[in-house]
C-alpha atoms as a PDB file:
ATOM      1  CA  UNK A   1     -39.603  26.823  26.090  1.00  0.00           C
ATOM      2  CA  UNK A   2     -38.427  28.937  23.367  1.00  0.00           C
ATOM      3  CA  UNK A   3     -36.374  28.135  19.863  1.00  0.00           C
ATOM      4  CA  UNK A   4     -32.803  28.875  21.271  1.00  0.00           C
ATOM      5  CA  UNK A   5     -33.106  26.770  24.104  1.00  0.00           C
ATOM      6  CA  UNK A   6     -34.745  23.525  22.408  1.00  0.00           C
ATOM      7  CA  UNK A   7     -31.752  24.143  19.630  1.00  0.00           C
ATOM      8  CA  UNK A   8     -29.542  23.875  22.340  1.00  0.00           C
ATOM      9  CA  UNK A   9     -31.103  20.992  24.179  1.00  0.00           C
ATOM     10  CA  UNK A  10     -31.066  19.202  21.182  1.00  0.00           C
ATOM     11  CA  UNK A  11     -27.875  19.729  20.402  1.00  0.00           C
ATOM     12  CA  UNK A  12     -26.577  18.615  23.929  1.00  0.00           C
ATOM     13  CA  UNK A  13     -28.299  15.131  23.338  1.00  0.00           C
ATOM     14  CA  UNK A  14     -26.715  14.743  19.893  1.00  0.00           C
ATOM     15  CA  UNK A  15     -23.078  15.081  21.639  1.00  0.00           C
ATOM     16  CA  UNK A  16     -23.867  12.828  24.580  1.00  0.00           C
ATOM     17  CA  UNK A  17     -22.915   9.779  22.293  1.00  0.00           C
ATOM     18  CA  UNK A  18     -19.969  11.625  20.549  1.00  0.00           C
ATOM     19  CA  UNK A  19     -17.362  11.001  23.769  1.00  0.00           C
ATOM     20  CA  UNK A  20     -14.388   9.310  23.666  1.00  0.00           C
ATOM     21  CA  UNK A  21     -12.063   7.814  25.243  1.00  0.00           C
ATOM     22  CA  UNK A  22      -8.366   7.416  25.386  1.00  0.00           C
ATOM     23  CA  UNK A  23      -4.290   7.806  25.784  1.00  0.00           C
ATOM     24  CA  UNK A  24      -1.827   8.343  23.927  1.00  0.00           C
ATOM     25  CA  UNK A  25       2.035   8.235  23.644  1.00  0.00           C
ATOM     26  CA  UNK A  26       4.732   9.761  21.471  1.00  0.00           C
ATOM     27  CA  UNK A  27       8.079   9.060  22.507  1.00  0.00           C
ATOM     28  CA  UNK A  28       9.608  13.421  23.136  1.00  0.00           C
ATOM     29  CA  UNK A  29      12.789  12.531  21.591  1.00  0.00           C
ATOM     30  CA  UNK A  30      11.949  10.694  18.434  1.00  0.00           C
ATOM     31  CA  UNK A  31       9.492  12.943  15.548  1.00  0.00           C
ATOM     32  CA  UNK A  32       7.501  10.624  13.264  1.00  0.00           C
ATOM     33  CA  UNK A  33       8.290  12.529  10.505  1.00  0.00           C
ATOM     34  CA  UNK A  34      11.545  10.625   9.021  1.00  0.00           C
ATOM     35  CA  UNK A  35       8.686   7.407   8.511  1.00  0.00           C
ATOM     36  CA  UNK A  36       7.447   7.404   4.983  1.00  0.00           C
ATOM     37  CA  UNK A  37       6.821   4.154   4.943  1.00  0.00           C
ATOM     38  CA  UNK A  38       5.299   1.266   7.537  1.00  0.00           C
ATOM     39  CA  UNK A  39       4.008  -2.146   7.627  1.00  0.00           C
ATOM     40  CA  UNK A  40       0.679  -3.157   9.552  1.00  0.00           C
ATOM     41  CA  UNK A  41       0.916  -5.902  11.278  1.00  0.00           C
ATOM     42  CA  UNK A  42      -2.219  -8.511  12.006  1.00  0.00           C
ATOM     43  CA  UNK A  43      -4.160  -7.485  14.821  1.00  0.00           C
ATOM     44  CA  UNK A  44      -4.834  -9.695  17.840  1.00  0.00           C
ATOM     45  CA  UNK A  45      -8.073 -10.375  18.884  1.00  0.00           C
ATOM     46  CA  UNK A  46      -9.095 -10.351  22.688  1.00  0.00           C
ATOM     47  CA  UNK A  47     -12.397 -10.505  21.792  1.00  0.00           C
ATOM     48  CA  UNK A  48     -15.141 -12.997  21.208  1.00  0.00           C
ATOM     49  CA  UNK A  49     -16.374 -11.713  18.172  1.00  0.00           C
ATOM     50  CA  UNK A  50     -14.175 -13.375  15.100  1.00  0.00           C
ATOM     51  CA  UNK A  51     -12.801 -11.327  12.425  1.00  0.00           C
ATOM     52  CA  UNK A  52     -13.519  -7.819  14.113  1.00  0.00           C
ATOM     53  CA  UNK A  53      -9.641  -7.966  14.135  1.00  0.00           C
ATOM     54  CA  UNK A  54      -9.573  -8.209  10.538  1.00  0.00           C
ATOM     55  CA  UNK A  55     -12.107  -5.798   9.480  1.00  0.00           C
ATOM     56  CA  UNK A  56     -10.196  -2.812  12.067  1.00  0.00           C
ATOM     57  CA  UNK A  57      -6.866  -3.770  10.329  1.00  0.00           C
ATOM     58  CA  UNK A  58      -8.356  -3.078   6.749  1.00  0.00           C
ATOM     59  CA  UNK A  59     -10.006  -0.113   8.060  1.00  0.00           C
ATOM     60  CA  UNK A  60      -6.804   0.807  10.125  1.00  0.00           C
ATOM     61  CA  UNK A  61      -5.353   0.710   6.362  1.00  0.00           C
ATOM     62  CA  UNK A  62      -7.792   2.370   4.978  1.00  0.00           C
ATOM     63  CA  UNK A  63      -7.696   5.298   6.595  1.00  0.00           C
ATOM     64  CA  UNK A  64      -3.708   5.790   6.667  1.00  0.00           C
ATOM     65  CA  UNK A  65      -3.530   5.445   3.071  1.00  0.00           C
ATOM     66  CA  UNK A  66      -6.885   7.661   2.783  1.00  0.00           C
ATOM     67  CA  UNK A  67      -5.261  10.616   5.385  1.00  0.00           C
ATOM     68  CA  UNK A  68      -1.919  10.116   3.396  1.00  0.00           C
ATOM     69  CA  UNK A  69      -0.120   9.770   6.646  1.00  0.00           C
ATOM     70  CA  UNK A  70       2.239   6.923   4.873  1.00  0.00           C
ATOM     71  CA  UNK A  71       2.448   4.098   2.433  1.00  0.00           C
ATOM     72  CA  UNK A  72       1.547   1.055   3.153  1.00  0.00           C
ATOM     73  CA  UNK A  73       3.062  -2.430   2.559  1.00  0.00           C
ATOM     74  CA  UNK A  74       1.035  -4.689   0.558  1.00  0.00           C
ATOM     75  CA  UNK A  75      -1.504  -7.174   2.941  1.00  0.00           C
ATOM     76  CA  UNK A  76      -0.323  -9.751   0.529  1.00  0.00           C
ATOM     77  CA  UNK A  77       3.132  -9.357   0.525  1.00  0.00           C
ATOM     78  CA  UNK A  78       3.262  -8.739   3.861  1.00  0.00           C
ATOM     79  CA  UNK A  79       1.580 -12.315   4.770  1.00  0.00           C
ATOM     80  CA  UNK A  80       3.396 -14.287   1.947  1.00  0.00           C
ATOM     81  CA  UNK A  81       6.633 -12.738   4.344  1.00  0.00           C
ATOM     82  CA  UNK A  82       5.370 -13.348   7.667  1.00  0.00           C
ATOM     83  CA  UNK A  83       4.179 -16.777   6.416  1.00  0.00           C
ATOM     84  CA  UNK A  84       7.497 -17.809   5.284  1.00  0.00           C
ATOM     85  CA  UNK A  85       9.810 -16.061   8.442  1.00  0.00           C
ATOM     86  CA  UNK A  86       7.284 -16.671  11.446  1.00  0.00           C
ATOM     87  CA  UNK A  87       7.089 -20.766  11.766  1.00  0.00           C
ATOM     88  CA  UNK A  88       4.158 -20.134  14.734  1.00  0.00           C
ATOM     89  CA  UNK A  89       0.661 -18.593  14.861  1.00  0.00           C
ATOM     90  CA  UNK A  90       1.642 -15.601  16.507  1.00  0.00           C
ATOM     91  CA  UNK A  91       2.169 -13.222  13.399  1.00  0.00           C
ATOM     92  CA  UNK A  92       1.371 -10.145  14.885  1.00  0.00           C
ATOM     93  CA  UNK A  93       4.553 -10.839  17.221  1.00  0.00           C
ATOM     94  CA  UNK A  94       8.409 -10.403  15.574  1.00  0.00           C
ATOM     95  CA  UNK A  95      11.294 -10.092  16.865  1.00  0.00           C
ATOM     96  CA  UNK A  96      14.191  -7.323  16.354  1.00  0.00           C
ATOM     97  CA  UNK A  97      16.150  -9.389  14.105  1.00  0.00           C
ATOM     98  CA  UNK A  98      12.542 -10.307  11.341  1.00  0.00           C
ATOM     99  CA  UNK A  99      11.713  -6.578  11.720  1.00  0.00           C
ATOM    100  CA  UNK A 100      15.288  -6.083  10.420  1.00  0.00           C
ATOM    101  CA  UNK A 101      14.570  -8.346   7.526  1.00  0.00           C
ATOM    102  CA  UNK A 102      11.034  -6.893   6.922  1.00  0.00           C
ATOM    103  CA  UNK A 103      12.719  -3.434   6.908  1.00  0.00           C
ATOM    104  CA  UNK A 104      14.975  -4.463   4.081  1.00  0.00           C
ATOM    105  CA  UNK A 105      12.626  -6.784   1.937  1.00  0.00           C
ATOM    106  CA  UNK A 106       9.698  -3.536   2.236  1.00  0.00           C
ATOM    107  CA  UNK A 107      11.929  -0.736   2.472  1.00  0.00           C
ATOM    108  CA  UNK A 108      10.236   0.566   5.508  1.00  0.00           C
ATOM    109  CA  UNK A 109      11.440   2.532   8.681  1.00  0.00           C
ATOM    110  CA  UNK A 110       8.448   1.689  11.366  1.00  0.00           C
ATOM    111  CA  UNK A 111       5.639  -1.094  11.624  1.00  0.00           C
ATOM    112  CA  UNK A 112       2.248  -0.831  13.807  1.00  0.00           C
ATOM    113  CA  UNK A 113       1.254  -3.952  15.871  1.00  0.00           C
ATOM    114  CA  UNK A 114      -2.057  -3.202  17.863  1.00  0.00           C
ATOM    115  CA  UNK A 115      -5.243  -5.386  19.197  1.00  0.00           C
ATOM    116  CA  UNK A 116      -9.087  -5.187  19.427  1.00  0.00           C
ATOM    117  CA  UNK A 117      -9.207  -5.150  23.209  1.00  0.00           C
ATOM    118  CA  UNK A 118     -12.609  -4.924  23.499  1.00  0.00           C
ATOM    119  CA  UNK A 119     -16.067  -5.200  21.295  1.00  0.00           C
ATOM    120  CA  UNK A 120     -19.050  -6.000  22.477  1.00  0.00           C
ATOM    121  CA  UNK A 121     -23.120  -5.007  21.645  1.00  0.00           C
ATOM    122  CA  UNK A 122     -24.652  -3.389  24.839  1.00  0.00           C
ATOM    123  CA  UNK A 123     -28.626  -4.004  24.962  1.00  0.00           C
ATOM    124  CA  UNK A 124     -30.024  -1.194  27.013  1.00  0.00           C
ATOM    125  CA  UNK A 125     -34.182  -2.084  26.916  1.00  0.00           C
ATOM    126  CA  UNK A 126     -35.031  -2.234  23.037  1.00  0.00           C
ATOM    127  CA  UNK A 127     -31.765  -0.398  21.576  1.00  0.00           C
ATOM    128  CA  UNK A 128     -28.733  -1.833  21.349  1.00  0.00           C
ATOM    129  CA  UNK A 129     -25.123  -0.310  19.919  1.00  0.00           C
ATOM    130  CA  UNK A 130     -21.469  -1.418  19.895  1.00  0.00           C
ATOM    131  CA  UNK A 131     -18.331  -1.040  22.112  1.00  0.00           C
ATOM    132  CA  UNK A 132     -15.120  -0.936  20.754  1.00  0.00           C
ATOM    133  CA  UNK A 133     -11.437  -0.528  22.264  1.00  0.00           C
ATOM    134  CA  UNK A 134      -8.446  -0.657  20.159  1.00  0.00           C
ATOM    135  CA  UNK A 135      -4.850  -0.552  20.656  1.00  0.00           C
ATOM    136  CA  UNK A 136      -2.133   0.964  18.727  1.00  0.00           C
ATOM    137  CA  UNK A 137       1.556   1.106  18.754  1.00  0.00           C
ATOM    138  CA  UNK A 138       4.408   1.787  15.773  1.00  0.00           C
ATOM    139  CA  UNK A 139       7.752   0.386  16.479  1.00  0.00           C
ATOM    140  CA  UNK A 140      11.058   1.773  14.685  1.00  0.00           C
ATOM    141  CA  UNK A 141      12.515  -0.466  13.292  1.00  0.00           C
ATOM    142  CA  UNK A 142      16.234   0.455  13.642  1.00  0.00           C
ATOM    143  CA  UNK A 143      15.758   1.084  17.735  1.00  0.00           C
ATOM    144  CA  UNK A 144      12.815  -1.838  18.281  1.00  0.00           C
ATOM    145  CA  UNK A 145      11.616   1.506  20.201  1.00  0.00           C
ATOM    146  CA  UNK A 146       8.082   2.185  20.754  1.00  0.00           C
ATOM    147  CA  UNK A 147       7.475   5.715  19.016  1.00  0.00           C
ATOM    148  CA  UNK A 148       3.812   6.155  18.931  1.00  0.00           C
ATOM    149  CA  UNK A 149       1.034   4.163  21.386  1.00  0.00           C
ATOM    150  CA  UNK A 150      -2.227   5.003  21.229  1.00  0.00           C
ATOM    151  CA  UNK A 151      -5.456   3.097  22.997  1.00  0.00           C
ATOM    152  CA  UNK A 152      -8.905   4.286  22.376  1.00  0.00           C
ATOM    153  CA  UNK A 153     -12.788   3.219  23.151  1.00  0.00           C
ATOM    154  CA  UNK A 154     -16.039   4.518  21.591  1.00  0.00           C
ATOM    155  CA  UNK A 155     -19.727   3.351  21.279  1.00  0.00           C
ATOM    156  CA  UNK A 156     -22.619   3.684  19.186  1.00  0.00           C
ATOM    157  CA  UNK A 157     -24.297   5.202  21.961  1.00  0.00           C
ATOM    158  CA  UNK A 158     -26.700   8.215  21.364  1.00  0.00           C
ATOM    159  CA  UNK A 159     -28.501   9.912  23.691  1.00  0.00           C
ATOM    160  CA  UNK A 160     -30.869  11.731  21.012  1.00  0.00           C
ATOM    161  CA  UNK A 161     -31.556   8.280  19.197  1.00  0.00           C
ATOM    162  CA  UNK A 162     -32.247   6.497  21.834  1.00  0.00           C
ATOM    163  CA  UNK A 163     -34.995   9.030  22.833  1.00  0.00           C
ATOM    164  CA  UNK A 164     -35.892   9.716  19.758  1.00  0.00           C
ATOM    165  CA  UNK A 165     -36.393   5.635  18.848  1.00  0.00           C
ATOM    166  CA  UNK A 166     -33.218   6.251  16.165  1.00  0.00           C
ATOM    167  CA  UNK A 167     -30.964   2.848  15.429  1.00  0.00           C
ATOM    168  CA  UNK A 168     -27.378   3.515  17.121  1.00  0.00           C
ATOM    169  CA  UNK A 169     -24.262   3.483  14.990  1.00  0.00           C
ATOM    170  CA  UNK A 170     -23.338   0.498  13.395  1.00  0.00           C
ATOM    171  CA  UNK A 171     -19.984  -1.349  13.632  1.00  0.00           C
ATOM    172  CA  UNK A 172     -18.363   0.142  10.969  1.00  0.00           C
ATOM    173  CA  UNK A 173     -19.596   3.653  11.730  1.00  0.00           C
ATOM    174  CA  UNK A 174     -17.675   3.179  15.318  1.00  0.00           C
ATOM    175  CA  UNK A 175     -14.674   1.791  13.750  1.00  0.00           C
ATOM    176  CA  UNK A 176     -14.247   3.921  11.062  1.00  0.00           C
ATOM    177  CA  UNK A 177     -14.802   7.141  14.334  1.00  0.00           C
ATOM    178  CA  UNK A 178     -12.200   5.031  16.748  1.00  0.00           C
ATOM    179  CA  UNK A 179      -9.370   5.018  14.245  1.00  0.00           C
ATOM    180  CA  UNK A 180      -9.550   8.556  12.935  1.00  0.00           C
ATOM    181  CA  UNK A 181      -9.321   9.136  16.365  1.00  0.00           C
ATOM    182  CA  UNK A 182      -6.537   6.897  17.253  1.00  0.00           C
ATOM    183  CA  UNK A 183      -4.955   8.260  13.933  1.00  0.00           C
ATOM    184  CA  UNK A 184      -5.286  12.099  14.785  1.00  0.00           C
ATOM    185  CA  UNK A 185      -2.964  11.455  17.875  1.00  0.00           C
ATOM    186  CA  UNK A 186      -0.477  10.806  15.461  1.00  0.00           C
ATOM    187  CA  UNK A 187      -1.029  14.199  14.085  1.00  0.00           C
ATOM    188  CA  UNK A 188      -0.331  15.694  17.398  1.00  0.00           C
ATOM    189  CA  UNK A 189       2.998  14.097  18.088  1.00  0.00           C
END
């Protein structure tokens, strides 16, 4: 087999793990552009796995704030409001009439609710990787529309490391990939 072709074998198995998944929706009337501004909301977990709700929302933040795509309300503030306006568990769900309040005590025009819809670690013989699906969706505030939805799923998974006895991605690694991708749909609204 010559050079060119095992370059280009190789490179095939590197991009077998790379796909991903997903939909996306930006309401055709509304641009995003007019929000400077947003709140993110605690995640909900449909998972087994506690805390992987957590760790995606600071990464979530991370990587707004880190893109410059919009400020960000406080985690802190945020909960100290939620705490004292929301009398039940169920945080990551408001109503029109608290996002109208949050709006005015954060000075913010949208807010993103989402959930971890899926994680799990696949064992496939000796190697073993993540799954991840996350959901996404920013709500106006003024409207209670939904403006932007996005759901995505990835995986450790590599083709090349597998063969080639490699460890697959680690949590992080996927979560940090699933949410630039969830985040670049914004960019094509």
């Amino acid at each position: 087999m010559n050079y060119a072709i095992r370059l280009l074998l190789i490179a095939v198995l590197l991009c077998a793990g790379c796909a991903k998944t997903g939909h996306h929706y930006t309401d055709p009337a509304v641009g995003l552009g007019y929000i400077k501004k947003i709140a993110i909301l605690p995640l909900e977990n449909f998972t087994a796995r506690k805390g992987i709700e957590e760790r995606s929302r600071e990464l979530l933040t991370t990587r707004i704030l880190g893109h410059g795509l919009y400020e960000v309300v406080e985690k802190g503030e945020l909960h100290r409001f939620l705490r004292d306006e929301i009398r039940s568990n169920e945080k990551e769900l408001i109503d029109q009439r608290v996002a109208k309040r949050m709006a005015r005590e954060f000075n913010i025009e949208a807010y993103i609710a989402g959930s971890v819809d899926e994680f799990t670690e696949v064992r496939n013989g000796s190697y073993t990787y993540p799954e991840i699906a996350i959901s996404l969706r920013m709500v106006d505030i003024k409207t209670g529309n939904v403006v932007w939805k996005a759901s995505h799923h990835a995986n450790g998974y590599s083709t090349a490391g597998r063969l080639l006895g490699l460890t697959a991605e680690d949590t992080n690694s996927v979560l940090f990939r699933l949410i630039d991708d969830l985040l670049a749909t914004l960019s094509e609204s």
